[in-house]
Protein backbone atom coordinates (compact mmCIF):
# COMPACT_ATOMS: atom_id res chain seq x y z
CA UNK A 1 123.60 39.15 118.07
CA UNK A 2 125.19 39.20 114.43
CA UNK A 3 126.93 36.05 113.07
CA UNK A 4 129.55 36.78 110.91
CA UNK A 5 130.42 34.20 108.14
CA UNK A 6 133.89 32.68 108.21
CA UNK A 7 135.99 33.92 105.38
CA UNK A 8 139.09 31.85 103.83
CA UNK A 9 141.59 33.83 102.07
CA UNK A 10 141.74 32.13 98.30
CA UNK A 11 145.41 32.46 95.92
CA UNK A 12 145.31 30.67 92.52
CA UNK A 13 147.91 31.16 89.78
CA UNK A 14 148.08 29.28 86.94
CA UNK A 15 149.89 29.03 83.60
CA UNK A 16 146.27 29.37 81.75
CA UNK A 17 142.95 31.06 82.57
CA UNK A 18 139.97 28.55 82.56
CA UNK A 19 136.28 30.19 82.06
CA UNK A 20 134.21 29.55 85.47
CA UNK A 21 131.15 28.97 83.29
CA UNK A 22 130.15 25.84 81.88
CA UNK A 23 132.22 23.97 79.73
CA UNK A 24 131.63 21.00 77.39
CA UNK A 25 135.15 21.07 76.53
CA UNK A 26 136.54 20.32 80.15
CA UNK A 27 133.80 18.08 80.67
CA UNK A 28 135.05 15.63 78.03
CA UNK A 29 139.02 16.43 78.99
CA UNK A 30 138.58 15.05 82.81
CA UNK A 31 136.37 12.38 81.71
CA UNK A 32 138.79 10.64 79.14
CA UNK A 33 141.54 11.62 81.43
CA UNK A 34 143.51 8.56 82.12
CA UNK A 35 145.70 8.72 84.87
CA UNK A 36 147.99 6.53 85.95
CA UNK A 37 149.32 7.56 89.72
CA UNK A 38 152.14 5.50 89.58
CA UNK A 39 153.37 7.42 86.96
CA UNK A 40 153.83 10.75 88.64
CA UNK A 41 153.83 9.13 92.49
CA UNK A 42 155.53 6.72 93.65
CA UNK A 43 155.34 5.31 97.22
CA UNK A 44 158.74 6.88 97.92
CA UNK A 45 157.16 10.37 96.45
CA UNK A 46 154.22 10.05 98.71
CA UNK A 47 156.58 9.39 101.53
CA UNK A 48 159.08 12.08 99.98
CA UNK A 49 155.89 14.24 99.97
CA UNK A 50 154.81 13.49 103.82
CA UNK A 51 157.95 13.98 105.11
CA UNK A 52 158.53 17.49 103.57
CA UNK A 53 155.09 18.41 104.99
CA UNK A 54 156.14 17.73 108.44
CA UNK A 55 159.36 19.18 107.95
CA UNK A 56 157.30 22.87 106.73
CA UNK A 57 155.23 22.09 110.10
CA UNK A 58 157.95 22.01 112.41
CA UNK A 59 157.85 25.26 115.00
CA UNK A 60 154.59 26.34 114.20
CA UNK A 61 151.03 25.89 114.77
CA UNK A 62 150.30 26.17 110.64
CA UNK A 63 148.95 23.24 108.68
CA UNK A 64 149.35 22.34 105.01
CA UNK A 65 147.36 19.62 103.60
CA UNK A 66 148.33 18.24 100.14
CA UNK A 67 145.71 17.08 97.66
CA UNK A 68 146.63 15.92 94.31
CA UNK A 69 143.76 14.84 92.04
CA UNK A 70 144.02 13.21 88.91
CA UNK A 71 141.31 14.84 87.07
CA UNK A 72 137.85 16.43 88.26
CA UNK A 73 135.00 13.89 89.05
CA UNK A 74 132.90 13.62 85.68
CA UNK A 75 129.69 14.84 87.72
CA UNK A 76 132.07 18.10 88.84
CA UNK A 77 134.00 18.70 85.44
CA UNK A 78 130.91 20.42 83.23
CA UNK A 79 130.23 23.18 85.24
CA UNK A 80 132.90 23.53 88.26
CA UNK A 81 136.01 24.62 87.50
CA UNK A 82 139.78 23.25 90.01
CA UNK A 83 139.07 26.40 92.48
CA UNK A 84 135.37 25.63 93.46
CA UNK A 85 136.74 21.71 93.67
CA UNK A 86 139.87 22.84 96.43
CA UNK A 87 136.61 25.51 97.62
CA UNK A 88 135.21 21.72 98.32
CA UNK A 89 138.12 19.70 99.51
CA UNK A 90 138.62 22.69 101.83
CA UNK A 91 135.32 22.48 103.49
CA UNK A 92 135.05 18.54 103.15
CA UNK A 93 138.61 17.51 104.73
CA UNK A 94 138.51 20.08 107.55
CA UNK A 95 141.34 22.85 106.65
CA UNK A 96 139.40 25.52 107.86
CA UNK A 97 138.55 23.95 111.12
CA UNK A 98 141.99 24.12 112.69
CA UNK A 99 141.99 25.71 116.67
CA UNK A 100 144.22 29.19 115.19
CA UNK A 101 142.59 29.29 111.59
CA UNK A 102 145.92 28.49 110.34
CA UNK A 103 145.39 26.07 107.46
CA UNK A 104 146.54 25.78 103.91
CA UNK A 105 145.34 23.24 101.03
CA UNK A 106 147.38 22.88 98.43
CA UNK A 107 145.66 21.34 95.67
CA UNK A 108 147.08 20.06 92.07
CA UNK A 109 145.25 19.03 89.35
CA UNK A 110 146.70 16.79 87.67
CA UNK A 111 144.39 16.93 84.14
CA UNK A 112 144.45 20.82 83.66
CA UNK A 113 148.31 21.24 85.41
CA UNK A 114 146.75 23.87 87.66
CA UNK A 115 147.63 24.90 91.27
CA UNK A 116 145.01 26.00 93.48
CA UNK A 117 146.30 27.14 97.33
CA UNK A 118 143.49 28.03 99.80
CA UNK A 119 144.39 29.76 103.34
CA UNK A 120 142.24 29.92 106.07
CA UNK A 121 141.30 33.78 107.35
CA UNK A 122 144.11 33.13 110.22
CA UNK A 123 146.84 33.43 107.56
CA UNK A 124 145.48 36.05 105.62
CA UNK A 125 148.05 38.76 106.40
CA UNK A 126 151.20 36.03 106.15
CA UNK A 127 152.06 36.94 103.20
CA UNK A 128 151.33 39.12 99.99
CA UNK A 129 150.00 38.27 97.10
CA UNK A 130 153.12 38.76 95.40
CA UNK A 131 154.92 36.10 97.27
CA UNK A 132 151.48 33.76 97.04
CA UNK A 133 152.13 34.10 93.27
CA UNK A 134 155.36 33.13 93.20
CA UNK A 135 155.23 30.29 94.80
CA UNK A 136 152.09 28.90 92.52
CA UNK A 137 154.29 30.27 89.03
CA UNK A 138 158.04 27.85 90.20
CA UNK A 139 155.72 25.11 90.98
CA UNK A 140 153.92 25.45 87.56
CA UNK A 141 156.77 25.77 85.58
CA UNK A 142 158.18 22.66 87.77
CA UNK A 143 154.77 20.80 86.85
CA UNK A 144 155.07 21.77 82.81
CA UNK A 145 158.69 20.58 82.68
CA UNK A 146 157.00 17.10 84.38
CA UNK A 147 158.93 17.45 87.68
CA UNK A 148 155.99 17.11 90.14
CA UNK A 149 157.53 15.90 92.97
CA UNK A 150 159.62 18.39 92.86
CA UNK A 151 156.88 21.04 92.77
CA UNK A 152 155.69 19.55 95.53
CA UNK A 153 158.03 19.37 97.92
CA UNK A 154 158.94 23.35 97.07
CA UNK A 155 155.76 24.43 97.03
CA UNK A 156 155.15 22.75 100.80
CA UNK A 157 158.72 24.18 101.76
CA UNK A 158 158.29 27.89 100.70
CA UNK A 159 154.71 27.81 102.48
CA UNK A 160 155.90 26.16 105.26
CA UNK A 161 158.80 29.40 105.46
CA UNK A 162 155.93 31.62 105.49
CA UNK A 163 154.22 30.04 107.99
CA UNK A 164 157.20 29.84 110.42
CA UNK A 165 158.18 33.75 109.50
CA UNK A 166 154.35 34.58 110.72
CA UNK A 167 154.02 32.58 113.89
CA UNK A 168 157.56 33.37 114.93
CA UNK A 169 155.68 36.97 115.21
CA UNK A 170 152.62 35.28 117.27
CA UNK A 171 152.55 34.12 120.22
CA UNK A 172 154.24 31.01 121.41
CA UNK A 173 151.70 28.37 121.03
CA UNK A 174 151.24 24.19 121.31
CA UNK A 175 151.69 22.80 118.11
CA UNK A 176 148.88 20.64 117.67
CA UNK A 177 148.72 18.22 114.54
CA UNK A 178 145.61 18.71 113.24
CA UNK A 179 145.77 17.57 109.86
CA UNK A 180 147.16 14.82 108.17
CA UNK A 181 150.59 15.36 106.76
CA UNK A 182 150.42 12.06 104.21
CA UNK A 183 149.01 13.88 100.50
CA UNK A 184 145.20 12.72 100.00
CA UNK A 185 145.64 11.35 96.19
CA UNK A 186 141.94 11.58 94.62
């Protein structure tokens, strides 16, 4: 008998390229990062935020989980780069363990302004990378002109389209709430 290894589909667009190798440079950027939350969240954003996630789950079995992190943990920042971190949050909070393989993390990092979004192998013909792209460039350019929320809650919508467009060609199945729809603020 052969085990094959479970593969997750991986988009990332971002307004600059960071080198994956080590880097003293973004070491000392996330560690004198001070964020303060309130200052791009609110607790009407994080229920502005929740609420647009369950509206993007409604009529499908897909799941989005939202993760916005201030800045890279000062132990991470030398030598990982904001993929390998959502390549973590991934594994750690569960998104590829949903019953149909149909989860999404959508990660922000706050520090660098970057936008990772990891899909579980279930999803991998949902969309093309095109479309993937576009997504990650309006929610950049929402997140350079300081509108976060706003990136957000368009980034969750447009996925949450996709998601509907590629079930509505699946099989009819329960829609089981597997993840949390609140954002996980790190």
């Amino acid at each position: 008998m052969v085990i094959q290894p479970k593969r997750t589909a991986h988009i990332v667009t971002s307004a600059r390229s960071l080198p994956a190798s080590r880097s003293l440079r973004r070491w000392l950027k996330h560690l004198f990062y001070v964020s303060m939350r309130s200052d791009y969240f609110s607790t009407h954003d994080r229920d502005q935020i929740t609420h647009a996630v369950q509206q993007a789950e409604l009529g499908h079995s897909g799941e989005i989980q939202v993760v916005i992190e201030a800045r890279l943990p000062s132990h991470l920042a030398y030598r990982h780069t904001t993929y390998s971190r959502a390549c973590q949050l991934f594994a750690e909070l569960g998104v590829w363990d949903t019953a149909l393989n149909s989860g999404v993390l959508l990660y922000l990092n706050l520090c660098e302004r970057r936008i990772e979004l990891l899909f579980d192998r279930g999803l991998q013909q949902a969309a093309s990378q095109e479309i993937w792209d576009q997504i990650c460039n309006q929610m950049i350019e929402l997140i350079q002109h300081e509108q976060y929320l706003k990136a957000i809650q368009i980034g969750v919508e447009r996925i949450g389209k996709i998601l509907q467009y590629f079930y509505a060609q699946q099989p009819a199945v329960t829609n089981l709430n597997e993840l949390a729809d609140r954002p996980i603020f790190l």
